[in-house]
PDB file of N, CA and C in Angstrom:
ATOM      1  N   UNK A   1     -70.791 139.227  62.754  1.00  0.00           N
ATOM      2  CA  UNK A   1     -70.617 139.896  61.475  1.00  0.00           C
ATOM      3  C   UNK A   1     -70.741 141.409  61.695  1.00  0.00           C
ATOM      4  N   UNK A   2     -69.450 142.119  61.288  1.00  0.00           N
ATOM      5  CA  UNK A   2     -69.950 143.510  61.724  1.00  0.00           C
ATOM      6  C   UNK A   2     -71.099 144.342  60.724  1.00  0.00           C
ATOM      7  N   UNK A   3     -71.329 145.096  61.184  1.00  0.00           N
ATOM      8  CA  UNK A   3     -72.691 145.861  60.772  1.00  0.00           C
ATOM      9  C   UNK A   3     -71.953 147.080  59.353  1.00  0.00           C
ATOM     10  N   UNK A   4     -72.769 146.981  58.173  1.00  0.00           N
ATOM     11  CA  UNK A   4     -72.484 147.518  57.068  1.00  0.00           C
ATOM     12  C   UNK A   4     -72.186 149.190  57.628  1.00  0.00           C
ATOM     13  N   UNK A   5     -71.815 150.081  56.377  1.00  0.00           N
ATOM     14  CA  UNK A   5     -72.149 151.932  56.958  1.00  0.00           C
ATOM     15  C   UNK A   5     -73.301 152.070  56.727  1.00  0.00           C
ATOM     16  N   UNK A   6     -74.141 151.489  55.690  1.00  0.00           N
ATOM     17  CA  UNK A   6     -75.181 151.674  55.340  1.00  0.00           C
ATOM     18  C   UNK A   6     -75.869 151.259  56.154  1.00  0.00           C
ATOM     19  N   UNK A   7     -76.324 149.878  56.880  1.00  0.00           N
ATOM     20  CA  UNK A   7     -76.799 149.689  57.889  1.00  0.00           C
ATOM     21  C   UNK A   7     -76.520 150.452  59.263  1.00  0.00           C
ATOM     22  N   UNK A   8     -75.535 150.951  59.783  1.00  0.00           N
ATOM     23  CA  UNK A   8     -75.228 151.603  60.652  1.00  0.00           C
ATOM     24  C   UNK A   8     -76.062 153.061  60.487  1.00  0.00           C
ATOM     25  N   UNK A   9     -75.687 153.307  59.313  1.00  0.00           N
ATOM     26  CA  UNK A   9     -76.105 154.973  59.214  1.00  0.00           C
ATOM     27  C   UNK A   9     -77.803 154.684  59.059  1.00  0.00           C
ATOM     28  N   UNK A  10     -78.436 153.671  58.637  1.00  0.00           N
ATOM     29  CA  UNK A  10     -80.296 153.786  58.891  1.00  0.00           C
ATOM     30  C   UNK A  10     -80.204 153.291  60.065  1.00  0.00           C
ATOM     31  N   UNK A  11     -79.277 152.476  60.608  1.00  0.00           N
ATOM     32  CA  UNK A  11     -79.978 152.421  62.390  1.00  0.00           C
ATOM     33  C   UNK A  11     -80.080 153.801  62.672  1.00  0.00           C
ATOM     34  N   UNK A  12     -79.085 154.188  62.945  1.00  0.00           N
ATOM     35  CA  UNK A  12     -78.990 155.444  63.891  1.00  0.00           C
ATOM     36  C   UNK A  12     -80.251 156.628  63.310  1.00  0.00           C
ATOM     37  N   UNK A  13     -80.692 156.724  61.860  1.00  0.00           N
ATOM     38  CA  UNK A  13     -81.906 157.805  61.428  1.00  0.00           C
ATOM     39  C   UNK A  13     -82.433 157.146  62.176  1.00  0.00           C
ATOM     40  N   UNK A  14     -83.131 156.134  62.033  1.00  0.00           N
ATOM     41  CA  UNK A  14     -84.035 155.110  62.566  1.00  0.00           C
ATOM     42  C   UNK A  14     -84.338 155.961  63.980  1.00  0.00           C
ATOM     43  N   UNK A  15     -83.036 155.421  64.982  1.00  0.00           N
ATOM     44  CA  UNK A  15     -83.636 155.622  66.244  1.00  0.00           C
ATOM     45  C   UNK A  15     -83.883 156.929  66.475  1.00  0.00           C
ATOM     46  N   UNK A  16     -83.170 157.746  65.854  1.00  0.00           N
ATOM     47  CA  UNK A  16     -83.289 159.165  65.782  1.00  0.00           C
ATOM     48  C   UNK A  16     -84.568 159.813  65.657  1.00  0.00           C
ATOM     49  N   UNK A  17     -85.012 159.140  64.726  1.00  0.00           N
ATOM     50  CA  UNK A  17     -86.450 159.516  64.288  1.00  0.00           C
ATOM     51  C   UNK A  17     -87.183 159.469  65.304  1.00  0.00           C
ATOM     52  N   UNK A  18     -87.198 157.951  65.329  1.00  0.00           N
ATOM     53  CA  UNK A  18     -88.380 157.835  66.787  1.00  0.00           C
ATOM     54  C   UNK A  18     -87.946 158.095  68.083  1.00  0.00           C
ATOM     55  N   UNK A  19     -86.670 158.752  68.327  1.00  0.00           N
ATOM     56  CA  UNK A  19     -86.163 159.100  69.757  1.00  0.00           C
ATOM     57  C   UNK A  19     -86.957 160.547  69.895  1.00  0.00           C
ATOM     58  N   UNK A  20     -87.262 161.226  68.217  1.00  0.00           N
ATOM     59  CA  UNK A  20     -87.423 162.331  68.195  1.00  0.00           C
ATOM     60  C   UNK A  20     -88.486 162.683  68.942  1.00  0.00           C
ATOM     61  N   UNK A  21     -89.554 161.551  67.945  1.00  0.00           N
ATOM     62  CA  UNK A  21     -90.961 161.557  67.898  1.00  0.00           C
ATOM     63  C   UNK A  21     -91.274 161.576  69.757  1.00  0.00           C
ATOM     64  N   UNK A  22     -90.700 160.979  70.801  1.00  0.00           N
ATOM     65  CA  UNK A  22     -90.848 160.998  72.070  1.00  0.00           C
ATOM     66  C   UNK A  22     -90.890 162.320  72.313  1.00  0.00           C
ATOM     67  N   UNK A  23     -89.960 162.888  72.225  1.00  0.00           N
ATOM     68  CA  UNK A  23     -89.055 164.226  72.258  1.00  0.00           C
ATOM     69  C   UNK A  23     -89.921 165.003  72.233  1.00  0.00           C
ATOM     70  N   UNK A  24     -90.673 165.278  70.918  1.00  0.00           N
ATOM     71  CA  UNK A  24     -91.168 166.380  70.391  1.00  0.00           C
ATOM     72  C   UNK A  24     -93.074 166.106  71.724  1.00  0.00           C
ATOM     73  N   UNK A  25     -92.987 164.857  71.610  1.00  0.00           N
ATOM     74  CA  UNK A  25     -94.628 164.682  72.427  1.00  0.00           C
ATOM     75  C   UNK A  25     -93.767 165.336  73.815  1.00  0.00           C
ATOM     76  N   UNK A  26     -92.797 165.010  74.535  1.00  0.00           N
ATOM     77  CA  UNK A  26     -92.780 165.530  75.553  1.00  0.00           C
ATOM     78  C   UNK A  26     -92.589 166.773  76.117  1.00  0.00           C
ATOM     79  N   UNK A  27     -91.700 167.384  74.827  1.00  0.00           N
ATOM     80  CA  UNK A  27     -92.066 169.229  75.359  1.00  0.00           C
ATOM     81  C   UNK A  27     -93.211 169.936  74.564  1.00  0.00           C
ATOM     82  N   UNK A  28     -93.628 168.837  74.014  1.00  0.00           N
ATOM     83  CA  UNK A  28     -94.892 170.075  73.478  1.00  0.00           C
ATOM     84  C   UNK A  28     -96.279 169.472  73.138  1.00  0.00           C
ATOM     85  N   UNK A  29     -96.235 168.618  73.541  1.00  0.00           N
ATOM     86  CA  UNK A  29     -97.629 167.219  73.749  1.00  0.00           C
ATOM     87  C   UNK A  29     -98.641 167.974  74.912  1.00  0.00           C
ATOM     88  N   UNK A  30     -98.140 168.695  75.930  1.00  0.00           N
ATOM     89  CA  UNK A  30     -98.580 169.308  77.069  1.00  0.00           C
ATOM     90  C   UNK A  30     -99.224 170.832  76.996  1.00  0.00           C
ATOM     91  N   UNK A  31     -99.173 171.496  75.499  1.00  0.00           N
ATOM     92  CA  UNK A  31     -99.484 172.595  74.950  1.00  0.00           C
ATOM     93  C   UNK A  31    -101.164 172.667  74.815  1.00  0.00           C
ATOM     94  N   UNK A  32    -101.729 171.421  74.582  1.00  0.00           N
ATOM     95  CA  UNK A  32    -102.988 171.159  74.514  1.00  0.00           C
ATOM     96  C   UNK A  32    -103.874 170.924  75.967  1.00  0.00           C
ATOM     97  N   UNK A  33    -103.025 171.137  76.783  1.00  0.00           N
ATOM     98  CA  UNK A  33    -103.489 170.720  78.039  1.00  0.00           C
ATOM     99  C   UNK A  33    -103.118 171.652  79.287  1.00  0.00           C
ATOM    100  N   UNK A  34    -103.083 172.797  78.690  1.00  0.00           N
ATOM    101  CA  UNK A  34    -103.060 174.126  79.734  1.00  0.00           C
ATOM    102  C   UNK A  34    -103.601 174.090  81.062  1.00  0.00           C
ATOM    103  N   UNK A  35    -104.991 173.660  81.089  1.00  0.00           N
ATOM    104  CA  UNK A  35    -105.205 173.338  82.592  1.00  0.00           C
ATOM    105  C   UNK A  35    -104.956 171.972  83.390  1.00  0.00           C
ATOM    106  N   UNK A  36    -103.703 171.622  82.634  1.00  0.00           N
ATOM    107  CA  UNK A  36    -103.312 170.316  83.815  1.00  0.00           C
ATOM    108  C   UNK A  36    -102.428 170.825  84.698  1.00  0.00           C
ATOM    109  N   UNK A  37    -102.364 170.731  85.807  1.00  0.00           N
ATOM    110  CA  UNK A  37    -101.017 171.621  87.059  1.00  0.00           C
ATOM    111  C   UNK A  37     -99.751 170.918  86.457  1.00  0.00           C
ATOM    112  N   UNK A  38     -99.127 171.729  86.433  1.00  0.00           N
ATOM    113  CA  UNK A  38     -97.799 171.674  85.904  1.00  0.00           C
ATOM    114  C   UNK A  38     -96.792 170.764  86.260  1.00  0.00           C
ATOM    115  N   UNK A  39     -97.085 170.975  87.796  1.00  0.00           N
ATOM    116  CA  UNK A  39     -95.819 169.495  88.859  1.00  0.00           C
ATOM    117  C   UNK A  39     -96.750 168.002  87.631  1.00  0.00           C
ATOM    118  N   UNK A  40     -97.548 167.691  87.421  1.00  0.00           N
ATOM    119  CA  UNK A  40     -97.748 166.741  86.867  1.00  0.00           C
ATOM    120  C   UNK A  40     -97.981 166.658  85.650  1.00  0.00           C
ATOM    121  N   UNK A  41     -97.957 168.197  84.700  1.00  0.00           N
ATOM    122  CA  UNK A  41     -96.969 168.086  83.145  1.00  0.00           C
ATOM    123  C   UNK A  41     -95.480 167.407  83.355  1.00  0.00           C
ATOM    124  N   UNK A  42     -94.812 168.193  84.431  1.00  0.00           N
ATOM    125  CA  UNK A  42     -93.717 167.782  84.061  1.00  0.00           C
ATOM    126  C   UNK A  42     -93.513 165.986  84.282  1.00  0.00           C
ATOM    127  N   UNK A  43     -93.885 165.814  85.484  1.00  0.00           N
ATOM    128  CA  UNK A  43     -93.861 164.064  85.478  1.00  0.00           C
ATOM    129  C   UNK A  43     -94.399 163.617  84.497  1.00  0.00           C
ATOM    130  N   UNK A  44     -95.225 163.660  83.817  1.00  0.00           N
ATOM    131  CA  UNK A  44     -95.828 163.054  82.579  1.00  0.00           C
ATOM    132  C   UNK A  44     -94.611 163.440  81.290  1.00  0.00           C
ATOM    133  N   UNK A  45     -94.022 164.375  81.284  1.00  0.00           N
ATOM    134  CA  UNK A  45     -93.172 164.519  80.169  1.00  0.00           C
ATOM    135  C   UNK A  45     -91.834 163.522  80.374  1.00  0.00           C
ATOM    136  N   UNK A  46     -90.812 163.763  81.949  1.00  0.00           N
ATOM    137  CA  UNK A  46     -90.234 162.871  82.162  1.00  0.00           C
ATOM    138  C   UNK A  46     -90.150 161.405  81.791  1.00  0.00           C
ATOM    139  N   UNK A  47     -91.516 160.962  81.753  1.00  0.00           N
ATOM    140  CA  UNK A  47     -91.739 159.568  82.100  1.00  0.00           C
ATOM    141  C   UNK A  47     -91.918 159.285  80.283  1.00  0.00           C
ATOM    142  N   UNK A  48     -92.225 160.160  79.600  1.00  0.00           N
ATOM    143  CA  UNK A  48     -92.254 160.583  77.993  1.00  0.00           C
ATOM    144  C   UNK A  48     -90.560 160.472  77.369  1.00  0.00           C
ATOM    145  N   UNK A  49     -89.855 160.971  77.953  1.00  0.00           N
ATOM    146  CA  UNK A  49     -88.907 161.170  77.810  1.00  0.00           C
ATOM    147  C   UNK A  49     -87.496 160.300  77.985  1.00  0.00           C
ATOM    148  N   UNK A  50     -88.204 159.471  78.790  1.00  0.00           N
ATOM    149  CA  UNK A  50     -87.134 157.930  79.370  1.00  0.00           C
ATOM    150  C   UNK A  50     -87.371 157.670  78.130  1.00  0.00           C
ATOM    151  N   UNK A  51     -88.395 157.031  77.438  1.00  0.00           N
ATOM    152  CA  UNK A  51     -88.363 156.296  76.242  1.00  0.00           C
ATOM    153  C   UNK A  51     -87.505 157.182  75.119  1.00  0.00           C
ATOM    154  N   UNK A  52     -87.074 158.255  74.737  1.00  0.00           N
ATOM    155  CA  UNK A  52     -86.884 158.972  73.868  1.00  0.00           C
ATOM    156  C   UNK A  52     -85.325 159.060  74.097  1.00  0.00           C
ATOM    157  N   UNK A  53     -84.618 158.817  75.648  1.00  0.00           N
ATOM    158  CA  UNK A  53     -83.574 158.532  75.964  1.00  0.00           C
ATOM    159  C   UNK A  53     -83.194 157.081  75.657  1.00  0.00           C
ATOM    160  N   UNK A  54     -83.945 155.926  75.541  1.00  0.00           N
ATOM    161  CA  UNK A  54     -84.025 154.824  75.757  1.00  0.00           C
ATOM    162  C   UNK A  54     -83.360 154.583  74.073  1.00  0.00           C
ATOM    163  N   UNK A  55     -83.525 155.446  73.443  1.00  0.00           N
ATOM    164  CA  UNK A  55     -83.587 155.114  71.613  1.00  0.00           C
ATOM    165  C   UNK A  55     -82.415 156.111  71.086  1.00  0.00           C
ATOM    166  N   UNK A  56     -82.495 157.178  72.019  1.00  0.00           N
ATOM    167  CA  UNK A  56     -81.474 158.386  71.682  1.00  0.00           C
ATOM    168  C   UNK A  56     -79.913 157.748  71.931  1.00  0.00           C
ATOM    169  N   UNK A  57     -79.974 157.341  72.925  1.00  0.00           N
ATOM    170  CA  UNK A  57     -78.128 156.829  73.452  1.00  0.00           C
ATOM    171  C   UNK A  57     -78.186 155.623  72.544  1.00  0.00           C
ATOM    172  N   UNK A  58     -78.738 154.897  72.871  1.00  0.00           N
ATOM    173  CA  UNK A  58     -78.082 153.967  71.293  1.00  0.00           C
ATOM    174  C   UNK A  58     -78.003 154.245  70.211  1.00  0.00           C
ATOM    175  N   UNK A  59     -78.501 155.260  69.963  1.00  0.00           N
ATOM    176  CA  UNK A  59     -78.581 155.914  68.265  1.00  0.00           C
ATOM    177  C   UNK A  59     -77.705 156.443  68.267  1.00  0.00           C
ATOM    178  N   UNK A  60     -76.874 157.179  69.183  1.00  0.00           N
ATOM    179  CA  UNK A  60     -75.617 158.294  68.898  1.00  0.00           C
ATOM    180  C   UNK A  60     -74.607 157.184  69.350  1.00  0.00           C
ATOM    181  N   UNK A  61     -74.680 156.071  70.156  1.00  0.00           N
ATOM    182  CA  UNK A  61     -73.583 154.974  70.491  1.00  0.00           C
ATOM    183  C   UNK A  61     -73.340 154.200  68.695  1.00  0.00           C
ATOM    184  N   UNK A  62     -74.580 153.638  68.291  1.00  0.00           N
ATOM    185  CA  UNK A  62     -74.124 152.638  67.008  1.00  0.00           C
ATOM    186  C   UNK A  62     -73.750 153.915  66.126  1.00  0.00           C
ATOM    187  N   UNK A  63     -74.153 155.428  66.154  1.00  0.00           N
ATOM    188  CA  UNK A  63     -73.888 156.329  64.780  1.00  0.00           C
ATOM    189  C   UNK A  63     -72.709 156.876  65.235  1.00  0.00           C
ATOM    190  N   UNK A  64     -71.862 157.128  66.119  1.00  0.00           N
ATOM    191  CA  UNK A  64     -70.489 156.974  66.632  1.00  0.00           C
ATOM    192  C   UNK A  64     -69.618 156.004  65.704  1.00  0.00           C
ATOM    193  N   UNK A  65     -70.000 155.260  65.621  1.00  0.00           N
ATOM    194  CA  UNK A  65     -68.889 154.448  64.525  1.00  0.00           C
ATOM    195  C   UNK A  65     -69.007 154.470  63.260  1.00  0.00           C
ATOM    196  N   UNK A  66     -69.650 155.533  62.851  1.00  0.00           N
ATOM    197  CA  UNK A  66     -69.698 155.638  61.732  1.00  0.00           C
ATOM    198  C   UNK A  66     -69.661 157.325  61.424  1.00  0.00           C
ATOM    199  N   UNK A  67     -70.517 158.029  62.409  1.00  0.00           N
ATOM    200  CA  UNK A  67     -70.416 159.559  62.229  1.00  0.00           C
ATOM    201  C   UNK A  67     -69.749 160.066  62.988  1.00  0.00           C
ATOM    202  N   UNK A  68     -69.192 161.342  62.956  1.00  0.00           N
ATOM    203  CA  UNK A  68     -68.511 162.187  63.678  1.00  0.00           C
ATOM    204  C   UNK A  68     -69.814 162.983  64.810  1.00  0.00           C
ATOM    205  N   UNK A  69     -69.371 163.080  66.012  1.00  0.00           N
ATOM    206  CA  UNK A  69     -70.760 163.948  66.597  1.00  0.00           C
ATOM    207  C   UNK A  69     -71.279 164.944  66.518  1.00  0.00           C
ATOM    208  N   UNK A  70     -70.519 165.729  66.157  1.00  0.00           N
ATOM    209  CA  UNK A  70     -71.090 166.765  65.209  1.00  0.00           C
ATOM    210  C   UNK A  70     -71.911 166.422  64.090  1.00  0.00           C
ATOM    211  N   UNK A  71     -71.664 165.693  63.281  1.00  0.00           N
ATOM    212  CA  UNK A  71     -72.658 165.039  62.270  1.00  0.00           C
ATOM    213  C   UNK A  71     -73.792 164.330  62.812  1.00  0.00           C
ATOM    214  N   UNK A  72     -73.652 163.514  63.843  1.00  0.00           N
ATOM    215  CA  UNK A  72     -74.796 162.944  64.772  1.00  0.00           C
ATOM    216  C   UNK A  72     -75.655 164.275  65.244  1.00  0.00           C
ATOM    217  N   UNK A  73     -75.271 165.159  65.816  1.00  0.00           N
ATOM    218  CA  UNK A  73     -75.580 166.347  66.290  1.00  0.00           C
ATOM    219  C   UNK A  73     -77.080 166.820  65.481  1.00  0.00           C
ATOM    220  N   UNK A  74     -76.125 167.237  64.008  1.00  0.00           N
ATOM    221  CA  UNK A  74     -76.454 167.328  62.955  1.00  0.00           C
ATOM    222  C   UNK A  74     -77.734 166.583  62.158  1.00  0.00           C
ATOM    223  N   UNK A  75     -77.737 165.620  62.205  1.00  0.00           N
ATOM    224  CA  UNK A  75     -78.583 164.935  61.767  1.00  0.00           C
ATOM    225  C   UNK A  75     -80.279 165.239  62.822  1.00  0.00           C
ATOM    226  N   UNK A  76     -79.384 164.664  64.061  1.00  0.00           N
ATOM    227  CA  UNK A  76     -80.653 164.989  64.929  1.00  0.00           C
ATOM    228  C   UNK A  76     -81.519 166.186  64.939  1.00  0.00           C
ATOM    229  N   UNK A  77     -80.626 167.433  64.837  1.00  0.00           N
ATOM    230  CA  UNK A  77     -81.267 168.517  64.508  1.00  0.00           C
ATOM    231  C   UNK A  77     -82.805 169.128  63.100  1.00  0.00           C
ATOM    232  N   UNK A  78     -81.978 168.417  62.259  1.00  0.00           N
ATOM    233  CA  UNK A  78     -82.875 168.353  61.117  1.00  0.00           C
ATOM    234  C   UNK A  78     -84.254 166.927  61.385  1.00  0.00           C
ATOM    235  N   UNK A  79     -83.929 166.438  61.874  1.00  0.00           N
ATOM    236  CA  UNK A  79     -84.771 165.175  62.345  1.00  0.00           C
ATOM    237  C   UNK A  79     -85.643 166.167  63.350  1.00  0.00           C
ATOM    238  N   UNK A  80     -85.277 166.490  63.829  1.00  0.00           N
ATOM    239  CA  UNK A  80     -85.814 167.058  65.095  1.00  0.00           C
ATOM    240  C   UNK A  80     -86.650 168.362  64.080  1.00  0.00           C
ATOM    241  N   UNK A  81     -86.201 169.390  63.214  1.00  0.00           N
ATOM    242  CA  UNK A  81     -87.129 169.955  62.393  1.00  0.00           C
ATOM    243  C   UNK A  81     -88.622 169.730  61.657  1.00  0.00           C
ATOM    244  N   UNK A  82     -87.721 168.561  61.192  1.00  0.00           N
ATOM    245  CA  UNK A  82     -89.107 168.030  59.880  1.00  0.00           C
ATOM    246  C   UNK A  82     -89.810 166.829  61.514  1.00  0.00           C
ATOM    247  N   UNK A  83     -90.096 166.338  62.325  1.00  0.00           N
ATOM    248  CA  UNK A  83     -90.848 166.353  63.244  1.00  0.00           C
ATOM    249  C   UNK A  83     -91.514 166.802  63.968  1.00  0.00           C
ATOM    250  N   UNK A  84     -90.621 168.279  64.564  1.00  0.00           N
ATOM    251  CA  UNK A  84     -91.826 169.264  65.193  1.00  0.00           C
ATOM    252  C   UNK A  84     -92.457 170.095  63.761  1.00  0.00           C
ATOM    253  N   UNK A  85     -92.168 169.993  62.660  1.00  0.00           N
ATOM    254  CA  UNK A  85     -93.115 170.782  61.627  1.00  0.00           C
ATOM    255  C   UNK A  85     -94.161 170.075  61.670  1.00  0.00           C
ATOM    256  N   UNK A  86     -94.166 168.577  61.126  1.00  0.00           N
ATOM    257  CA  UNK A  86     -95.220 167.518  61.321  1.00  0.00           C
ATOM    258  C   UNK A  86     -96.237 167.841  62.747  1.00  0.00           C
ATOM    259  N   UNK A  87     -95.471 167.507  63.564  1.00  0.00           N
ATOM    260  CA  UNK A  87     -96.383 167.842  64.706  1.00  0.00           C
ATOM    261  C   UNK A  87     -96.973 168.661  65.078  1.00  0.00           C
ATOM    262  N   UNK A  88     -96.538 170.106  64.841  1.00  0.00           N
ATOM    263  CA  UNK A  88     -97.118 171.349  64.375  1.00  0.00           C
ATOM    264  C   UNK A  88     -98.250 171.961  63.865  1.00  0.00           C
ATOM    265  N   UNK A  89     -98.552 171.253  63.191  1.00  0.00           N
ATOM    266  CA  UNK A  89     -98.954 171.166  61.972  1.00  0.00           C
ATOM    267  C   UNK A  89    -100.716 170.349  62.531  1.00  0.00           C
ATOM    268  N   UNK A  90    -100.194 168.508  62.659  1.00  0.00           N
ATOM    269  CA  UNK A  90    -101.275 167.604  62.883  1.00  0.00           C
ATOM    270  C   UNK A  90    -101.734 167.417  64.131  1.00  0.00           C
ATOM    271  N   UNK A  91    -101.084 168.435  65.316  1.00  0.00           N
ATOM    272  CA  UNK A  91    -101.065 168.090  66.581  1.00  0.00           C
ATOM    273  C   UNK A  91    -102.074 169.303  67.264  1.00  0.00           C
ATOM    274  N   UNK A  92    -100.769 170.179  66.907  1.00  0.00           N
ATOM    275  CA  UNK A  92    -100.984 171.651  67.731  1.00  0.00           C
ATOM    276  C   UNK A  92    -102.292 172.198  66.683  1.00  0.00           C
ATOM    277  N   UNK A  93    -102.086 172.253  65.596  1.00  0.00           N
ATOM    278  CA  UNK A  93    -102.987 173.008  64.453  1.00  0.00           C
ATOM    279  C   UNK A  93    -102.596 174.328  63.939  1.00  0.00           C
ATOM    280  N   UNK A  94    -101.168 174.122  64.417  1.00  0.00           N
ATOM    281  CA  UNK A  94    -100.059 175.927  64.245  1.00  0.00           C
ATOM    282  C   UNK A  94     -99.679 175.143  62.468  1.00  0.00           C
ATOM    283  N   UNK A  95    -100.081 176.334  61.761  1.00  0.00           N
ATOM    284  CA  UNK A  95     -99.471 176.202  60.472  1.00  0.00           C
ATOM    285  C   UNK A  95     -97.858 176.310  60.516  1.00  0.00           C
ATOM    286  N   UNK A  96     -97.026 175.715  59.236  1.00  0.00           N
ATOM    287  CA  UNK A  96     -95.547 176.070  59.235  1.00  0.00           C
ATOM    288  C   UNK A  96     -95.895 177.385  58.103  1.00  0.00           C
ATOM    289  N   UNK A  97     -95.407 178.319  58.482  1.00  0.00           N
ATOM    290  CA  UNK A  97     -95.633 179.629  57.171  1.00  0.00           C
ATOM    291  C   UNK A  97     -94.340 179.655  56.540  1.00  0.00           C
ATOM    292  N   UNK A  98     -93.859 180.495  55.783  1.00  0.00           N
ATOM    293  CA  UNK A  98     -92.913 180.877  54.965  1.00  0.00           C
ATOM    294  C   UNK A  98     -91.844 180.513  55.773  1.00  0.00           C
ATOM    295  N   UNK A  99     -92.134 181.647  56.124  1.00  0.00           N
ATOM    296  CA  UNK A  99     -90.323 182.075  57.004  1.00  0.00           C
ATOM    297  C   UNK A  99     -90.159 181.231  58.035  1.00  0.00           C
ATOM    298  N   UNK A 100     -90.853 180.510  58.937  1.00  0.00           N
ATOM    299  CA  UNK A 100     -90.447 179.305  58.776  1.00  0.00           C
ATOM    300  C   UNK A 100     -89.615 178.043  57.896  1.00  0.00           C
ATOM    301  N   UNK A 101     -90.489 177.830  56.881  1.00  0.00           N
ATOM    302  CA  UNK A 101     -89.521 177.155  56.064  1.00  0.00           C
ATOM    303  C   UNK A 101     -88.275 177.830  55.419  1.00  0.00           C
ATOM    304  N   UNK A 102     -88.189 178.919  55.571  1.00  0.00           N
ATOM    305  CA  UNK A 102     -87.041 179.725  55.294  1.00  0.00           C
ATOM    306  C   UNK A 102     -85.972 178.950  56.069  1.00  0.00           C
ATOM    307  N   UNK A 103     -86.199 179.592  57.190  1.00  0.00           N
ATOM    308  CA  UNK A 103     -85.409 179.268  58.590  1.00  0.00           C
ATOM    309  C   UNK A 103     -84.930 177.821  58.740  1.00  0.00           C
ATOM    310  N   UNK A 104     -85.916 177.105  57.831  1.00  0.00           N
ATOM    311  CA  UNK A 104     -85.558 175.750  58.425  1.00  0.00           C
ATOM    312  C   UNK A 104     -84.448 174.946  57.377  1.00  0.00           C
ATOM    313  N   UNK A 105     -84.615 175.788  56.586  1.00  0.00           N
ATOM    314  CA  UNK A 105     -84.293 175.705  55.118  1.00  0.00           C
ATOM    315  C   UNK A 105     -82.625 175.686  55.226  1.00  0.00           C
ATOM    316  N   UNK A 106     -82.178 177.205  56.032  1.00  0.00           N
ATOM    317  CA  UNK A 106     -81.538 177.373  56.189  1.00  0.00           C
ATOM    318  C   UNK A 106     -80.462 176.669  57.075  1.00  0.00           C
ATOM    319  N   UNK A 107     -81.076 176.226  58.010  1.00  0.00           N
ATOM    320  CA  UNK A 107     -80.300 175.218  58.787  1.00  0.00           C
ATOM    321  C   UNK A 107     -79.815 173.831  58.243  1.00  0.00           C
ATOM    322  N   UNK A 108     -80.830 173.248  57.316  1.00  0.00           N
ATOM    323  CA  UNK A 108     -80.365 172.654  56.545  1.00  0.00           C
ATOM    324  C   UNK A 108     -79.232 172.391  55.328  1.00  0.00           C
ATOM    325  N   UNK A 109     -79.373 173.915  54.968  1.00  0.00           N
ATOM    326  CA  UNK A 109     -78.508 174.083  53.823  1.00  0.00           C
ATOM    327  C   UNK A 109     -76.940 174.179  55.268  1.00  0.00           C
ATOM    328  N   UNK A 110     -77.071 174.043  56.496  1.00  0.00           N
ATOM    329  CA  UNK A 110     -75.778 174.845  56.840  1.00  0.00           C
ATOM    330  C   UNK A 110     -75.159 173.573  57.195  1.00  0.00           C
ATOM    331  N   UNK A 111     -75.724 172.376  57.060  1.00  0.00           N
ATOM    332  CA  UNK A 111     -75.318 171.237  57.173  1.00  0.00           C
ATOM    333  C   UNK A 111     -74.442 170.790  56.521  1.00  0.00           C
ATOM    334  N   UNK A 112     -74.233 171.340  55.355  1.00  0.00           N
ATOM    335  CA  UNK A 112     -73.558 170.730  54.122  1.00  0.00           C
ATOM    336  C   UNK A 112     -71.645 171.042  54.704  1.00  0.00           C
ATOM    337  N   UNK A 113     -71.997 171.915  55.708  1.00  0.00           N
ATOM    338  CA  UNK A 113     -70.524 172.322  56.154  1.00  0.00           C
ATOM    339  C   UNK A 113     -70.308 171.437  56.936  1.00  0.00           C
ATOM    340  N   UNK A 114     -71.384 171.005  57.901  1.00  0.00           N
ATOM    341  CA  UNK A 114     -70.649 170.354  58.585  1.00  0.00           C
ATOM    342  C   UNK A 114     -70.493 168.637  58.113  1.00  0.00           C
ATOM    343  N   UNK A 115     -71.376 167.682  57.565  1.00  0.00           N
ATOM    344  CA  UNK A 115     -71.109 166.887  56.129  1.00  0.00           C
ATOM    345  C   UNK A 115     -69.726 166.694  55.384  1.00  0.00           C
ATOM    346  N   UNK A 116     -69.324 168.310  55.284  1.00  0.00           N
ATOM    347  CA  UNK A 116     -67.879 168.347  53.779  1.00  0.00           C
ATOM    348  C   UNK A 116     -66.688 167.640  54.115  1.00  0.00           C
ATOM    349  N   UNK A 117     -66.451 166.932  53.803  1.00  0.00           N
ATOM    350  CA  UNK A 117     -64.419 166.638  53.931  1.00  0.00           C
ATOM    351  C   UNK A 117     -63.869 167.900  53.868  1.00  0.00           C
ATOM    352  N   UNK A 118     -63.373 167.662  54.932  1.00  0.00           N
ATOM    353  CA  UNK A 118     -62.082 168.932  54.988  1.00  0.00           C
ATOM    354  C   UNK A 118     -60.766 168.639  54.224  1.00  0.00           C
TER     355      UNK A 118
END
């Protein structure tokens, strides 16, 4: 039975989300941990990061048949926003200030172009 748009389009947030959530622990999970030597930040992020690949390629493979990649692109980007704000925030202990949400604001609103029927 093929798979609805609607179902297609929450898989792909879906994995997106949590491809993110890898994502965001692996380049910046290691911020709290300044004195670990670095050759073994980075292996620890790698090995962070298989999983975040593991969720990412199927998310842009099933949202391929339904989104344009640019819109996949797109999506991820803003996914990828409102995650490192979260994390930001409950992780690091870096507030999001204004102009931040300005900024982020903005990227959002620039979505709508790429979204529009031409």
């Amino acid at each position: 039975m093929p798979a609805t748009p609607l179902l297609t389009a929450s898989l792909t947030v879906f994995l997106l989300l949590c491809s993110n959530i890898f994502m965001t622990i692996a380049w910046y999970g290691h911020l709290k941990f300044k004195g670990a030597p670095l050759f073994i930040v980075i292996l620890i992020a790698w090995g962070i990061a298989f999983f975040e690949y593991c969720l990412q390629v199927p998310a842009n493979r099933i949202g391929h048949s339904y989104f344009s990649a640019a819109q996949l692109k797109t999506i991820q980007e803003i996914i990828t926003l409102i995650v490192f704000a979260v994390f930001s925030v409950l992780y690091l202990g870096e507030p999001v200030r204004w102009n931040h949400l300005v900024g982020f604001a903005l990227i959002v609103a620039a979505s709508w172009f790429i979204f529009r029927e031409s």
